[in-house]
Protein backbone atom coordinates (compact mmCIF):
# COMPACT_ATOMS: atom_id res chain seq x y z
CA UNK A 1 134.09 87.13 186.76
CA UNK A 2 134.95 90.99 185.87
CA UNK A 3 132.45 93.07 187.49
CA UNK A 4 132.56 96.95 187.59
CA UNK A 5 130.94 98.15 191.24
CA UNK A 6 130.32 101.51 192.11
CA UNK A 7 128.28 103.16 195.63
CA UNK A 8 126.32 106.02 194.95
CA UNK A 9 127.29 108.97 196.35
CA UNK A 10 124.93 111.79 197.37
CA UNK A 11 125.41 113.64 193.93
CA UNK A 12 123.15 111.25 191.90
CA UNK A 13 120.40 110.76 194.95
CA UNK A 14 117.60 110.27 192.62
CA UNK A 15 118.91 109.86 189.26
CA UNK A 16 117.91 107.71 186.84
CA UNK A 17 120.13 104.74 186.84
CA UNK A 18 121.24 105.09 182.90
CA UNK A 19 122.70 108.99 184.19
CA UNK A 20 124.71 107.20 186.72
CA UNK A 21 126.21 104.74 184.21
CA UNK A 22 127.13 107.10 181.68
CA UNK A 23 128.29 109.95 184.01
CA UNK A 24 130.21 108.53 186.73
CA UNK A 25 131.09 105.05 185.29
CA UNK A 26 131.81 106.36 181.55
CA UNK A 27 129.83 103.57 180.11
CA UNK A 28 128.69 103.79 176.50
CA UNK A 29 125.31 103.83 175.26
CA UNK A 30 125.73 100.58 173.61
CA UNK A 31 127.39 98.97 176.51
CA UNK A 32 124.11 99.80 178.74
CA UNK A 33 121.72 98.89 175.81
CA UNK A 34 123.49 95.15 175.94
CA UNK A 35 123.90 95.07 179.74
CA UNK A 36 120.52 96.04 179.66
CA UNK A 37 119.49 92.98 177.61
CA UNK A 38 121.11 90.86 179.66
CA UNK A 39 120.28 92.03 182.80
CA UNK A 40 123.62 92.54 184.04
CA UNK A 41 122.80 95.50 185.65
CA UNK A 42 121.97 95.84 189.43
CA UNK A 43 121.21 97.65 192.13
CA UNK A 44 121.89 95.86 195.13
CA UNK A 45 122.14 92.79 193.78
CA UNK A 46 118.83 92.88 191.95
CA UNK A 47 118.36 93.94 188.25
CA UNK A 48 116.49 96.74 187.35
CA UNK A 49 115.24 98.20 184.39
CA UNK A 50 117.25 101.98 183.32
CA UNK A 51 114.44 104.24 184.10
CA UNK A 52 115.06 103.06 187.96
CA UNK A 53 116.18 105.89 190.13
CA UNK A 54 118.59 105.16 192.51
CA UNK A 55 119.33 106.62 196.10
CA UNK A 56 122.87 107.15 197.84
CA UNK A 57 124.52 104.47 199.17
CA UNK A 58 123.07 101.88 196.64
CA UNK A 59 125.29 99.28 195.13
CA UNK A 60 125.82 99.18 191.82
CA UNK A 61 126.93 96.61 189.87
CA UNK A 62 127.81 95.84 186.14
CA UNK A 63 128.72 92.20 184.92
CA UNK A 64 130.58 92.75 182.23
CA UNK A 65 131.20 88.81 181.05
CA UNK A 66 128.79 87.51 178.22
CA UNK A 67 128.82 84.35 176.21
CA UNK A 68 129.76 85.59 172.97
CA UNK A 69 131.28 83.56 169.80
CA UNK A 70 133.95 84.86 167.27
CA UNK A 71 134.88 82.54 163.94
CA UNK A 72 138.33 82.26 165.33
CA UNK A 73 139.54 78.28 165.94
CA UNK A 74 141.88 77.59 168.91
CA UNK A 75 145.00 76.74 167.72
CA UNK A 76 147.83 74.73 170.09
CA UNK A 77 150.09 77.91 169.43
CA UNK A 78 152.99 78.90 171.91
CA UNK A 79 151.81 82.23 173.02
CA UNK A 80 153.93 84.72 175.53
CA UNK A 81 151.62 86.29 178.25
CA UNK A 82 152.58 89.42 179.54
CA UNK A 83 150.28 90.38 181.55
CA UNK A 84 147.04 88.95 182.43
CA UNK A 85 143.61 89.71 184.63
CA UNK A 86 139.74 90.19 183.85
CA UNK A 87 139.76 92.63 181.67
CA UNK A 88 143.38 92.29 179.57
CA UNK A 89 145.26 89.80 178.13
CA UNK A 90 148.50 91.22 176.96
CA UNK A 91 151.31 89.24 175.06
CA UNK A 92 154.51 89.23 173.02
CA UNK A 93 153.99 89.29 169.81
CA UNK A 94 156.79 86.29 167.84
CA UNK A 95 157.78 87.80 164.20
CA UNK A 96 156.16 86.28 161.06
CA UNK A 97 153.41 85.81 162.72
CA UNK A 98 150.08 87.90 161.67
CA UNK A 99 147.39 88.88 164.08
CA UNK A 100 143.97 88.33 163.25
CA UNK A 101 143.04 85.51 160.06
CA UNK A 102 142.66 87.07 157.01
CA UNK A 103 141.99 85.78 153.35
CA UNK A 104 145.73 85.10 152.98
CA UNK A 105 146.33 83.58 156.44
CA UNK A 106 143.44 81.65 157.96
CA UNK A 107 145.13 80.30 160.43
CA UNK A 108 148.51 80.00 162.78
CA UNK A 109 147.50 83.78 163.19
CA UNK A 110 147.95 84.99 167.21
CA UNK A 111 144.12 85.17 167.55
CA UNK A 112 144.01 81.58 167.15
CA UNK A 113 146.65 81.18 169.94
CA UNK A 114 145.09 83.28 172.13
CA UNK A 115 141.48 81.89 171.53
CA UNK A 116 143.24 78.23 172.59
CA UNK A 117 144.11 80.05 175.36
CA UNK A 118 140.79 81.36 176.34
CA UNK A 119 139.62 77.56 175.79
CA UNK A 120 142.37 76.11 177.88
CA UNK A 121 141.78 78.42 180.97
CA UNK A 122 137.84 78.05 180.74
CA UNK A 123 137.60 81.80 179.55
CA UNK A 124 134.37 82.87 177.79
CA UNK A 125 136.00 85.64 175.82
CA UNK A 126 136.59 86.70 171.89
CA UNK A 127 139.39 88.38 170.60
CA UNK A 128 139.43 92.28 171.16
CA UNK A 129 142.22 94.03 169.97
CA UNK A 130 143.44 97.41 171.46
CA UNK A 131 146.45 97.56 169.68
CA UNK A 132 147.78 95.77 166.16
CA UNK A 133 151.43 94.97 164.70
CA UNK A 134 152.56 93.94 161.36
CA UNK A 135 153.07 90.42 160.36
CA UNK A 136 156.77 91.21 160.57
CA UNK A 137 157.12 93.19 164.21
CA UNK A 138 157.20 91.71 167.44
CA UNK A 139 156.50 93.02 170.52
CA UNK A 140 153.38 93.86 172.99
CA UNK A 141 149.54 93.34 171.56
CA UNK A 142 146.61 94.07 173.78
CA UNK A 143 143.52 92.06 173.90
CA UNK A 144 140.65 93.44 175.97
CA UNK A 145 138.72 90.36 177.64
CA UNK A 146 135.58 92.57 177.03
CA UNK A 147 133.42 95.39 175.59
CA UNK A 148 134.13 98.06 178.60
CA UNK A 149 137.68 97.11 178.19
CA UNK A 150 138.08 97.87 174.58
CA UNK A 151 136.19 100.73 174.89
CA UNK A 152 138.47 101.94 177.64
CA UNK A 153 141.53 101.10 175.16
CA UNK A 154 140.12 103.00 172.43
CA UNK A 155 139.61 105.99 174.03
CA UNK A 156 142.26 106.40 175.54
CA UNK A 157 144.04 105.53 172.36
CA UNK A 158 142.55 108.35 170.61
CA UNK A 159 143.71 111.05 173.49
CA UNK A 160 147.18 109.78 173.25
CA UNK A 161 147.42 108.61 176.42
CA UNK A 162 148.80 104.83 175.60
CA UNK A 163 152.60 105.32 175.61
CA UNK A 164 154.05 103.08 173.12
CA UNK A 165 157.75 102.41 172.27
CA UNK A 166 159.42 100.45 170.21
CA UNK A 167 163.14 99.50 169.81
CA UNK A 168 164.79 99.79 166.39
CA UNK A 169 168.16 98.87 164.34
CA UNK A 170 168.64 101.43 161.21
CA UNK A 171 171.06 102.28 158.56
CA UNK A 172 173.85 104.21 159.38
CA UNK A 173 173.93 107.25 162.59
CA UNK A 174 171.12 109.69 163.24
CA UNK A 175 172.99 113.28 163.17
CA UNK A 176 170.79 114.23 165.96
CA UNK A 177 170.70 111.63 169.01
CA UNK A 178 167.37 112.45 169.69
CA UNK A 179 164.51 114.25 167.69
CA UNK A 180 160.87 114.16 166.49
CA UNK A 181 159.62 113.24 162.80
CA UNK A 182 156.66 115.65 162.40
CA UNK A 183 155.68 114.70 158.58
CA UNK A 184 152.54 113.47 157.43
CA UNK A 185 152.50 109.92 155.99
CA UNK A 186 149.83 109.12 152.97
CA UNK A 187 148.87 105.94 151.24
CA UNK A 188 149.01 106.66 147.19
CA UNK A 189 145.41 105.20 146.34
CA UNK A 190 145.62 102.82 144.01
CA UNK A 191 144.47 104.87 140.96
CA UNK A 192 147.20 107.33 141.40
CA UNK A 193 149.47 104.08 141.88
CA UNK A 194 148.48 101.92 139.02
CA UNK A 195 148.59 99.14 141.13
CA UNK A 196 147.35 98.14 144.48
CA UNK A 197 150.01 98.55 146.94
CA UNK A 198 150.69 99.12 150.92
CA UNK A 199 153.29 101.20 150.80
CA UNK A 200 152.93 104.26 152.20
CA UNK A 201 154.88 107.95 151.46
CA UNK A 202 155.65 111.27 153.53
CA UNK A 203 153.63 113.75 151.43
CA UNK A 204 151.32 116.42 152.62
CA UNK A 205 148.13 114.94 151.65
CA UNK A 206 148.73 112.47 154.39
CA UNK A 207 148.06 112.50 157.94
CA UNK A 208 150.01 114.33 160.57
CA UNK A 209 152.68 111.55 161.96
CA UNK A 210 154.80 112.27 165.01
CA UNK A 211 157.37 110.11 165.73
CA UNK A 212 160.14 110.79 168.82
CA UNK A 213 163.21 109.06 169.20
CA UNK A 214 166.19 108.58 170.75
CA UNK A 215 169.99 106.67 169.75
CA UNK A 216 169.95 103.90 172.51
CA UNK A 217 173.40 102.89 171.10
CA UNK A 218 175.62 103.46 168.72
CA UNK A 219 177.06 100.16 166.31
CA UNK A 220 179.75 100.34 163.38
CA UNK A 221 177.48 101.35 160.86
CA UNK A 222 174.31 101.62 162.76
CA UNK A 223 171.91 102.78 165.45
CA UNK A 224 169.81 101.15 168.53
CA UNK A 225 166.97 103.59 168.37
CA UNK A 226 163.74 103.86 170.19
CA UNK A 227 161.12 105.48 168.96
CA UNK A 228 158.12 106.71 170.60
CA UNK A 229 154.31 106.81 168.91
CA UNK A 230 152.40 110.26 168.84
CA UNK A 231 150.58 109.00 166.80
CA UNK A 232 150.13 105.34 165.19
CA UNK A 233 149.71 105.53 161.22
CA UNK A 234 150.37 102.09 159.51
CA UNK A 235 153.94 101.58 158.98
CA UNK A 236 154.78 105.46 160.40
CA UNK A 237 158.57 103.97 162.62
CA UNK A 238 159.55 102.66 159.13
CA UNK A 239 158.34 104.92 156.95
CA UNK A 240 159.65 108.17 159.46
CA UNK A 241 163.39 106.23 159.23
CA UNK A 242 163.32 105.90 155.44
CA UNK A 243 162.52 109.30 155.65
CA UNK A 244 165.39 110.36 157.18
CA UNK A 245 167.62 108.61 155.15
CA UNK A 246 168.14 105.77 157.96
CA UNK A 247 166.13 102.84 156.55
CA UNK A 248 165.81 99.93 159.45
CA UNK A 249 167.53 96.80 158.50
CA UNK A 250 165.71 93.96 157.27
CA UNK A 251 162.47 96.33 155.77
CA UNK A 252 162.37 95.21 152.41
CA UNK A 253 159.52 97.73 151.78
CA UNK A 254 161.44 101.02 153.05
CA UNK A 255 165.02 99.57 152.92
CA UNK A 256 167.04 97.40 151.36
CA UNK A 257 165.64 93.89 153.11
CA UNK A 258 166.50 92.08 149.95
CA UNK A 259 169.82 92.05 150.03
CA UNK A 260 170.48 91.91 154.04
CA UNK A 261 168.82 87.86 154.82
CA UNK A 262 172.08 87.31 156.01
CA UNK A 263 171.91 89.50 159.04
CA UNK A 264 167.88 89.37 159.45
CA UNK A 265 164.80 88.01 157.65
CA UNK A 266 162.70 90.94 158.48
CA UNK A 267 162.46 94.65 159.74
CA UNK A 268 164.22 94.89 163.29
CA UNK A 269 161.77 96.49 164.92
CA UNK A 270 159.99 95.37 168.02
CA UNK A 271 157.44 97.10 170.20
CA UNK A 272 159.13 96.46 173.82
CA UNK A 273 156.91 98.82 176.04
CA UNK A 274 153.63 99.70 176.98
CA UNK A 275 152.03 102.41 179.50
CA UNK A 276 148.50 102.83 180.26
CA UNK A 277 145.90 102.87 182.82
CA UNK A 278 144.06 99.21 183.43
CA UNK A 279 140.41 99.67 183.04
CA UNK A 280 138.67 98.90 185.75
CA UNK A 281 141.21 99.94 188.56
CA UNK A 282 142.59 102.87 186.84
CA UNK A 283 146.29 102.03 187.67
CA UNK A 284 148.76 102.35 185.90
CA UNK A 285 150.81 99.69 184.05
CA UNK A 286 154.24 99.16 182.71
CA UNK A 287 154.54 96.48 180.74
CA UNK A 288 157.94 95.30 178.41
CA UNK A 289 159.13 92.58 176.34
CA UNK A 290 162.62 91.51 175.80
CA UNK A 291 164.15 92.03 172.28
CA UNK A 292 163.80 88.92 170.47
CA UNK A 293 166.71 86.83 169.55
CA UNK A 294 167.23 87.67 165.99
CA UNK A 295 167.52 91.37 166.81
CA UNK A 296 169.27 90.59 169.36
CA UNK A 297 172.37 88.69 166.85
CA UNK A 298 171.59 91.18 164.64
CA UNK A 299 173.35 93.94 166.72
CA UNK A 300 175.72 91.20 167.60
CA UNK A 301 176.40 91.30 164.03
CA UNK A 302 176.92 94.94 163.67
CA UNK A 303 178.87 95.87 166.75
């Protein structure tokens, strides 16, 4: 069970219990509101409505596991964990594989795995999730096991404070070895495009995207590059390569994927680490995934 416990120190000697929450534990207004509810909030072991004032040295305590439902099946899906504990489930990501269902793709999607997971290790959660990938990409994906968790996520999210790097095999060799793509990346609405489309442009209607990188290692007629997220537009890594004239192999939306099934099926690019603070202990974690295989032959291929 994930429980967040604080003592009250002699700063909020007669608050009002809801202060104390939103103060010193950072909980949101909706989180309390639920807890509330459900009277998973208490004060020395014994629930109490938020109007209660508490005195130092109480114990406070916040369940933070509910019964909740999501319209998600479990699927018997080979899923890689990561990392795992109450409040995070993080995993690597296998290419062609989407997400979250969708219209298109109601199933075999990593949600399903993951909620078979859930099922299989008696864990009443839904699928939160901090971070997402394209159907294409591999790599790290972050589900939070619970509200405080994804709020957590988010937030941090938003003040940049999730490292995220990815690994990379493009065109040709970046003049500079190591850089920063500050161009703003903007999605052509579809009356300006005639047709509905994904694809996304550097123009300066767009939002600010800032992309760093760095040539990991040099191939015969191409680069191991990892690139760093300032900030995380849709499709900014391949979009911020095209850009510079160094389209990653396989991207048959930036690049020339079409014609290059022979060396790999889809865009090399892979989302190996993760930084960030867990949040309930506030420590930080490292987390990486191994380059898939077909990356993997694919700079086999080009050395």
């Amino acid at each position: 069970m994930s429980t967040l416990e604080r003592i009250v120190d002699e700063k909020y000697d007669g608050c009002k219990i809801r202060e104390f929450l939103k103060e010193e534990m950072e909980l949101s207004s909706r989180l309390i509101r639920k807890s509330a509810l459900d009277k998973k909030i208490l004060v020395n072991d014994e629930w109490v409505k938020m109007n209660f004032k508490i005195k130092k040295g109480d114990n406070i305590k916040v369940i933070l596991n509910r019964k909740e439902t999501q319209d998600i099946a479990p699927e018997d899906i080979d899923i890689e964990v990561v990392y795992e504990d109450s409040n995070l489930l993080v995993v690597n990501k296998k290419p062609f594989m989407v997400v979250h269902p969708t219209k298109r793709y109601q199933s075999g999607t990593l949600a399903n795995g993951v909620m078979n997971h859930f099922k299989n290790t008696n864990q009443e959660c839904i699928v939160r999730l901090a971070n997402r990938l394209d159907m294409n990409t591999s790599g790290l994906v972050i589900i939070a096991k619970n509200q405080f968790a994804h709020m957590f996520l988010s937030n941090e999210m938003q003040k940049n404070e999730v490292t995220k790097k990815y690994l990379t095999v493009v065109h040709g060799h970046l003049k500079e070895k190591s850089g920063t793509v500050d161009v703003p990346i903007y999605r052509v609405p579809e009356e300006e495009e005639g047709v509905f489309s994904i694809r996304r442009v550097v123009d300066e209607k767009g939002q600010r995207s800032i992309t760093h990188y760095k040539v990991v290692e040099s191939l015969k007629d191409a680069d191991l590059v990892e690139c760093t997220l300032e900030t995380g537009r849709t499709h900014q890594i391949r979009v911020h390569m095209a850009h510079l004239g160094h389209p990653i192999y396989g991207d048959f939306l930036y690049g020339d994927g079409d014609n290059e099934k022979d060396l790999i099926e889809r865009q090399a690019l892979h989302a190996y680490s993760l930084e960030f603070l867990e949040p309930q202990e506030r420590k930080l974690l490292s987390l990486k995934a191994e380059l898939p295989e077909d990356i993997k032959e694919l700079i086999d291929k080009l050395k």
